[in-house]
Protein backbone atom coordinates (compact mmCIF):
# COMPACT_ATOMS: atom_id res chain seq x y z
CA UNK A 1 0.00 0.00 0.00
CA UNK A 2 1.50 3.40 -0.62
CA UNK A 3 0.57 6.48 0.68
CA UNK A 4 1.19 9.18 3.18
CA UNK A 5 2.24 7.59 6.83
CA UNK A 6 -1.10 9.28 7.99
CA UNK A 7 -3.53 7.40 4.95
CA UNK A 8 -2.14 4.13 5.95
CA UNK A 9 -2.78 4.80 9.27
CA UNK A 10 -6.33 6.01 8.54
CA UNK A 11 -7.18 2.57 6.64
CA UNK A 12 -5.49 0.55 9.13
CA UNK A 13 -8.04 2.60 11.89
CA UNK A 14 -10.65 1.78 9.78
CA UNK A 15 -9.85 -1.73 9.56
CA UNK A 16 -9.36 -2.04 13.19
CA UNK A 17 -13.20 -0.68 13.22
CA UNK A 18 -14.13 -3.49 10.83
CA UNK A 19 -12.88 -5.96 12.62
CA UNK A 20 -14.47 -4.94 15.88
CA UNK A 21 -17.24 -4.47 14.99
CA UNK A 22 -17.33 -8.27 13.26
CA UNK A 23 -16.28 -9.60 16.17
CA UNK A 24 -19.16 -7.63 18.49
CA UNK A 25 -21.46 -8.91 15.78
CA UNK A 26 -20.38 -12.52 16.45
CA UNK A 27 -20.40 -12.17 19.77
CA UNK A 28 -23.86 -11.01 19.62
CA UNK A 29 -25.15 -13.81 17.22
CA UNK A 30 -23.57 -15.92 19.85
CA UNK A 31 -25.29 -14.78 23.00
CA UNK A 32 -28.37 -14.44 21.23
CA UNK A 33 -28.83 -18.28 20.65
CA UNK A 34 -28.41 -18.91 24.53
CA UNK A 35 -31.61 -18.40 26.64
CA UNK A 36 -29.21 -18.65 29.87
CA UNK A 37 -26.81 -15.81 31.29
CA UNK A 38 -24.08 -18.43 32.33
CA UNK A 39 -23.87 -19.48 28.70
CA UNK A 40 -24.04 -15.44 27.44
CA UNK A 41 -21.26 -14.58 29.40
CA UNK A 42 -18.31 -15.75 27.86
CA UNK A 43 -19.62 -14.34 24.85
CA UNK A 44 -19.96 -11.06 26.24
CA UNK A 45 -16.46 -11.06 28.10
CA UNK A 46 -14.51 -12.26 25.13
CA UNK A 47 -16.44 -11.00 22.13
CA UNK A 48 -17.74 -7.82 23.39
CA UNK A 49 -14.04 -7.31 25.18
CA UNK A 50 -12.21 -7.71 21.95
CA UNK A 51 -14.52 -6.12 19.57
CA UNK A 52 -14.43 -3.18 21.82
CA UNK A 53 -10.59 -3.18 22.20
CA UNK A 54 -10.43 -3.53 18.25
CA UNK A 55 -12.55 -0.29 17.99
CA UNK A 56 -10.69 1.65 20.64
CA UNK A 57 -7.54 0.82 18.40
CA UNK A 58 -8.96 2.06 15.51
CA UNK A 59 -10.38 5.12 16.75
CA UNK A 60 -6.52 5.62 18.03
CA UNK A 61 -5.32 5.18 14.87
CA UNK A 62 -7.87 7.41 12.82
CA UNK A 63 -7.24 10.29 15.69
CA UNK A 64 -3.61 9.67 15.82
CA UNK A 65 -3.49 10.56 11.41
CA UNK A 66 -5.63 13.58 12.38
CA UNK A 67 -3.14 14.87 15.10
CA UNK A 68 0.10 14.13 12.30
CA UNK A 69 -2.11 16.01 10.04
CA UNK A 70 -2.53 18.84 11.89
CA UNK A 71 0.70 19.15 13.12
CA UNK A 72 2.45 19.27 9.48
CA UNK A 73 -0.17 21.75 8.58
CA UNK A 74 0.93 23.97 11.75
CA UNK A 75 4.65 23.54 11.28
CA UNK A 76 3.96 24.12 7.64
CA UNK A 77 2.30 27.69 8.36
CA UNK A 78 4.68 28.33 11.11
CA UNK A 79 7.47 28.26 8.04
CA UNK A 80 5.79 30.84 5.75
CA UNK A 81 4.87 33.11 8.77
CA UNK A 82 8.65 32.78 9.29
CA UNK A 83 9.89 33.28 5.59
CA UNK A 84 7.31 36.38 5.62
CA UNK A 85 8.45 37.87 8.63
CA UNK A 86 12.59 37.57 7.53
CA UNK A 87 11.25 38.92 4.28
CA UNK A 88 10.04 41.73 5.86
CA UNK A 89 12.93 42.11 7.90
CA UNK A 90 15.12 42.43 4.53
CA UNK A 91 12.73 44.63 3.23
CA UNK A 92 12.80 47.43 5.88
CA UNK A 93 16.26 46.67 6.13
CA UNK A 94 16.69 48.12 2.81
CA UNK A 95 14.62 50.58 2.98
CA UNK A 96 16.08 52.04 6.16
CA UNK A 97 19.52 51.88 4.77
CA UNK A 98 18.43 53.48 1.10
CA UNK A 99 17.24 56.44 3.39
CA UNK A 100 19.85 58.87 4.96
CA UNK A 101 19.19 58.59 8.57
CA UNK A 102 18.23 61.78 11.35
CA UNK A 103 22.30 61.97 12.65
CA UNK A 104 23.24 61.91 8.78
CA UNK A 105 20.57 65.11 7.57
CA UNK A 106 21.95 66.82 10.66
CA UNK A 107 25.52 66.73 9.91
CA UNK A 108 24.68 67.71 6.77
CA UNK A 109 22.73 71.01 7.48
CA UNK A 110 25.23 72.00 10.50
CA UNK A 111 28.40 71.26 7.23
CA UNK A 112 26.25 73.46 4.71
């Protein structure tokens, strides 16, 4: 599969979810054929523990891509606020140094 780190890791999330809720679904077929809560019980513990698990994992996943997502997106706009800013910074810098500065005009009027 090839992809960004954070697209594998949303379709592994989702496949997590998929399996989860299979296994909740068998689990549930299973306890639904037993009329007695001894028998539904270790279909509840170990399906309905896994399945949920399984979902948890997934959900991890999926929110773990958004987080990587967001990040990149943040550092991303944290490098053209800084390229903007140092551009700006060479701007003015040019600008101050293209005009003759207060001490400069002064010298200049007391010379003339």
């Amino acid at each position: 599969m090839s992809g960004s780190p954070t697209t594998r890791l949303r379709f592994l999330g989702l496949l997590f979810w998929m399996a989860g809720g299979v296994v909740l679904t068998f689990a549930w077929m299973g306890m639904a054929e037993l009329a007695y809560v001894d028998g539904q019980m270790p279909y509840l513990v170990s399906g309905g523990a896994a399945g949920l698990a399984l979902i948890i994992v997934g959900s991890t996943l999926i929110l773990s891509a958004a987080m990587f997502d967001a990040a990149e997106r943040g550092a991303q706009r944290t490098a053209e606020l800084l390229k903007q800013a140092a551009d700006e910074a060479v701007e003015e810098q040019e600008r101050a140094s293209a005009e003759p500065s207060e001490a400069d005009v002064k010298s200049e009027a007391a010379a003339a």
